[in-house]
C-alpha atoms as a PDB file:
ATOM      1  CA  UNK A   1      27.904  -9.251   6.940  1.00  0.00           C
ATOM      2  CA  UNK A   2      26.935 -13.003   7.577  1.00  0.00           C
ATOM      3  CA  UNK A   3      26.535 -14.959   3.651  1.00  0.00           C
ATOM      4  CA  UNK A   4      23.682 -16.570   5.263  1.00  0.00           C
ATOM      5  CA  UNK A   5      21.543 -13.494   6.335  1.00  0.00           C
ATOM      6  CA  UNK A   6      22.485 -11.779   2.906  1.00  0.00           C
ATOM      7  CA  UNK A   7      21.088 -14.912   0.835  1.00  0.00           C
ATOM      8  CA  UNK A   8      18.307 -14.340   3.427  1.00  0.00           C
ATOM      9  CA  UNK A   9      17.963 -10.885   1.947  1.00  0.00           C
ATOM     10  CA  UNK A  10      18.310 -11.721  -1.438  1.00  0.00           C
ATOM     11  CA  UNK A  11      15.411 -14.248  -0.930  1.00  0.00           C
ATOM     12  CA  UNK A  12      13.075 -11.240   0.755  1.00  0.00           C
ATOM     13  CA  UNK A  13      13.979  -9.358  -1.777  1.00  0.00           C
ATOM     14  CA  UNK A  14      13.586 -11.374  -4.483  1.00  0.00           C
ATOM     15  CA  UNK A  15       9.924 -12.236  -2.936  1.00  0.00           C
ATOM     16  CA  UNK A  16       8.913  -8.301  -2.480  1.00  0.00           C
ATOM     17  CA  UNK A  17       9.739  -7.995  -6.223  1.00  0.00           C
ATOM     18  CA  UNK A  18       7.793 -10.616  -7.330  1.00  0.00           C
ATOM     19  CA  UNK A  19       5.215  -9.953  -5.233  1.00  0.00           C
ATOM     20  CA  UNK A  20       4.994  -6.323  -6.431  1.00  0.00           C
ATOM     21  CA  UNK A  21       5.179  -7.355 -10.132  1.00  0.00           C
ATOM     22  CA  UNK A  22       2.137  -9.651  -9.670  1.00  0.00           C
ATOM     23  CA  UNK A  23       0.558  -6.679  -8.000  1.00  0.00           C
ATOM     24  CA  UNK A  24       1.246  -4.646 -10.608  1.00  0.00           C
ATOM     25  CA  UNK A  25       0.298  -6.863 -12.879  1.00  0.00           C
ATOM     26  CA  UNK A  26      -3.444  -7.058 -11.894  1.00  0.00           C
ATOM     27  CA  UNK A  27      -3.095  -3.325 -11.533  1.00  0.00           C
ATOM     28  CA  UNK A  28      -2.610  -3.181 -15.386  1.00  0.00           C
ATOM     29  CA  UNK A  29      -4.698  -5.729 -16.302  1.00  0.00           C
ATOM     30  CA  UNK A  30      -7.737  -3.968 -14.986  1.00  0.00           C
ATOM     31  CA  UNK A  31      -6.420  -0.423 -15.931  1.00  0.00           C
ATOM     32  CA  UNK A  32      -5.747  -1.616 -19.709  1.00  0.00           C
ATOM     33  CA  UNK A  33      -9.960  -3.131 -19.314  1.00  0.00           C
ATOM     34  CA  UNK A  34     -10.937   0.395 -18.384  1.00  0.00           C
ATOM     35  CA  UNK A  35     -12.082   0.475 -15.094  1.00  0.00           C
ATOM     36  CA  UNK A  36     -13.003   3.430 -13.314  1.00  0.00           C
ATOM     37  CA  UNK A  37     -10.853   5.853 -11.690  1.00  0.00           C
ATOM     38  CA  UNK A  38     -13.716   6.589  -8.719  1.00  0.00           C
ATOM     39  CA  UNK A  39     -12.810   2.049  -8.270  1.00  0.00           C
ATOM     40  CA  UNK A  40      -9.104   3.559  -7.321  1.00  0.00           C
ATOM     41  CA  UNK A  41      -8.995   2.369  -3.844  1.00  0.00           C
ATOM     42  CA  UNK A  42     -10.628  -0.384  -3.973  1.00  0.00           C
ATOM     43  CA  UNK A  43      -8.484  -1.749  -6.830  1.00  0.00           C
ATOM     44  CA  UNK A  44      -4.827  -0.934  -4.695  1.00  0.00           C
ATOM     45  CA  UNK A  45      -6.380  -2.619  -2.135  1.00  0.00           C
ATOM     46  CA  UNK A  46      -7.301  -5.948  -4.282  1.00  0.00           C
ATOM     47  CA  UNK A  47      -3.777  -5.784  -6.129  1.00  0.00           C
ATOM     48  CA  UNK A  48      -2.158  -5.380  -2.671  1.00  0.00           C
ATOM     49  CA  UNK A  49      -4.378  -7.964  -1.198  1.00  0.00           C
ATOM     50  CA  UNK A  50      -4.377 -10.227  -4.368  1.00  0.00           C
ATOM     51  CA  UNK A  51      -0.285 -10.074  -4.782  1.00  0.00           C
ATOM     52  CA  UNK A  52       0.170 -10.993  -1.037  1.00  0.00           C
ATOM     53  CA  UNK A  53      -2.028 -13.756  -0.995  1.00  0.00           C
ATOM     54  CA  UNK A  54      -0.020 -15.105  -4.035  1.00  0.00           C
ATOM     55  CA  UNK A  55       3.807 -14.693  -2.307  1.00  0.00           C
ATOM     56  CA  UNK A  56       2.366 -15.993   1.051  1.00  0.00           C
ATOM     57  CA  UNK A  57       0.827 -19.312  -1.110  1.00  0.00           C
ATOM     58  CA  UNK A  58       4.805 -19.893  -2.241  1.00  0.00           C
ATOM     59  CA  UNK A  59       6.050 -19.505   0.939  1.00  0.00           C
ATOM     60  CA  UNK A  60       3.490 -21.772   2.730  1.00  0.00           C
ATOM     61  CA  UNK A  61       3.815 -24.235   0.302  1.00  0.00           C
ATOM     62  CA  UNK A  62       7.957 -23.982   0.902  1.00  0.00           C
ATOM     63  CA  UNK A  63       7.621 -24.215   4.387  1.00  0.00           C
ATOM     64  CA  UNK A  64       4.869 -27.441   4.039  1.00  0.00           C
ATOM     65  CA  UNK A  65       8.105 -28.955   2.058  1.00  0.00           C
ATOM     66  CA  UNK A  66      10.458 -28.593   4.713  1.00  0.00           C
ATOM     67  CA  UNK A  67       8.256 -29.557   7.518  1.00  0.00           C
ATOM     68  CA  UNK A  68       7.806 -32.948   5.518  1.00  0.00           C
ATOM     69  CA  UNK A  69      11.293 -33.178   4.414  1.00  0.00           C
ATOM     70  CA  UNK A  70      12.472 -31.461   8.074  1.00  0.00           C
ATOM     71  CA  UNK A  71      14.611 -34.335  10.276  1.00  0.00           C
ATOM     72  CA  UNK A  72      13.210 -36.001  13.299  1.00  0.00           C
ATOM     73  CA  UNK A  73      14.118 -32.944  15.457  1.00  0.00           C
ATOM     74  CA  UNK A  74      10.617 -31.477  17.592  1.00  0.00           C
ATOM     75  CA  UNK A  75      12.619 -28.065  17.607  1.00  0.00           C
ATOM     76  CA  UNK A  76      12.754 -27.953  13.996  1.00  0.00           C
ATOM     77  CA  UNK A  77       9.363 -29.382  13.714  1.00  0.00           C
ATOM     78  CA  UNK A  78       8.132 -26.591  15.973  1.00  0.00           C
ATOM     79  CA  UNK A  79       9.701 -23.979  14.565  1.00  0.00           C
ATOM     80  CA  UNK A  80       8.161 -25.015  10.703  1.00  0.00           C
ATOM     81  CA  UNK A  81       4.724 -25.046  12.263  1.00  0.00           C
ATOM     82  CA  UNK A  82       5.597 -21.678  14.115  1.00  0.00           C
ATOM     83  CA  UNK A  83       6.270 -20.642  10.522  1.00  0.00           C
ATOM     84  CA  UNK A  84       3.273 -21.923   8.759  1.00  0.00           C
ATOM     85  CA  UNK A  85       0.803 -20.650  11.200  1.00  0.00           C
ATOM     86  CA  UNK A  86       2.474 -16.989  10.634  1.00  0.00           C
ATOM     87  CA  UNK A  87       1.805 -17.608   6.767  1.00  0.00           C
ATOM     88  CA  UNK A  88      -1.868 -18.849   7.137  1.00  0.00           C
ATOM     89  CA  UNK A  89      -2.770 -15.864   9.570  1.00  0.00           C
ATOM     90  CA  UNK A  90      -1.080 -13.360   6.562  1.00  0.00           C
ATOM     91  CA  UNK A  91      -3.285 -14.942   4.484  1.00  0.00           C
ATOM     92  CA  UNK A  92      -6.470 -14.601   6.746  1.00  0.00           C
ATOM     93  CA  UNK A  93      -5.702 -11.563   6.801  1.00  0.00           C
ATOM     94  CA  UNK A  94      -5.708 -10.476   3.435  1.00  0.00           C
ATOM     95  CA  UNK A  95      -8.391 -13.225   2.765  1.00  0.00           C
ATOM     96  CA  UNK A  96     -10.830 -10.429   5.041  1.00  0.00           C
ATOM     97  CA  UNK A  97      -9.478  -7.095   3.462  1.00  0.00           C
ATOM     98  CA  UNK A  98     -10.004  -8.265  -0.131  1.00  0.00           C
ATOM     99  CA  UNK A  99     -13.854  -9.546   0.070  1.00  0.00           C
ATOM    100  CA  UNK A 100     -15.183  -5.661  -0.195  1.00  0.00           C
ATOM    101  CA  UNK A 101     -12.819  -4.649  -3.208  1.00  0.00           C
ATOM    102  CA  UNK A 102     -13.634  -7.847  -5.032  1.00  0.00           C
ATOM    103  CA  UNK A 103     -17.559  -7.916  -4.292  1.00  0.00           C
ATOM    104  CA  UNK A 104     -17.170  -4.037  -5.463  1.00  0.00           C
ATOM    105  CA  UNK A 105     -15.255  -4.971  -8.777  1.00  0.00           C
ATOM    106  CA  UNK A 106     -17.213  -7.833  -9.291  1.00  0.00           C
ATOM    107  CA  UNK A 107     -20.695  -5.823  -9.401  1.00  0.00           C
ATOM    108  CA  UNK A 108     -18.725  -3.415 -11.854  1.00  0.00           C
ATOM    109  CA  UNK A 109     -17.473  -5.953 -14.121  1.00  0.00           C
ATOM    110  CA  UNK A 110     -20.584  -7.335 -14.353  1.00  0.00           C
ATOM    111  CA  UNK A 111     -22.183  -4.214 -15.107  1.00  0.00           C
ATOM    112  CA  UNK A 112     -19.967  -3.632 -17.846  1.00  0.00           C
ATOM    113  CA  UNK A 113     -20.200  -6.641 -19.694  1.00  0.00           C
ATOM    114  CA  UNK A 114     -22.184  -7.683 -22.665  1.00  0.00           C
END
């Protein structure tokens, strides 16, 4: 196998597990507050959402730094922007799938406090 696409692999791999710890993360957070079990779906999909929107952030901001730091090459140039678009419509994405769970746990966690 090619060193480069293994280092690529390493890297994806490296970025599923620490997007999946910060996941998990808020997952335990909330569980550890007490929140309630009938919140269940709503809460994977905020940790999913939450924990993507968090690994796609790092990667957009790495692919900002190469763009400015890229060579005077238009390929190159239009590739990085190819790249950056892909990360901003992940984000989108997610950014519309997370508004119910959080307006959901929101109203809880207010309802809960003191």
């Amino acid at each position: 196998m090619n060193d480069d696409i293994m280092d690529i692999s390493q890297v994806d791999l490296n970025q599923a597990r620490q997007r999946s710890a910060m996941s998990h993360r808020i997952l335990v957070k909330l569980k550890e507050m007490g929140i309630s079990e009938e919140l269940d779906g709503d809460l994977s999909r905020l940790c999913t959402d939450l924990g993507d929107i968090w690994s796609a952030q790092i990667v957009f901001a790495d692919k900002l730094g190469e763009f400015l730091e890229s060579q005077e090459d238009w390929g190159i140039l239009g590739n990085l922007l190819v790249d950056i678009m892909s990360q901003l419509d992940h984000v989108s994405w997610h950014l519309d799938s997370v508004k119910g769970p959080i307006e959901k746990i929101s109203e809880y966690a207010y309802g809960r406090s003191k």
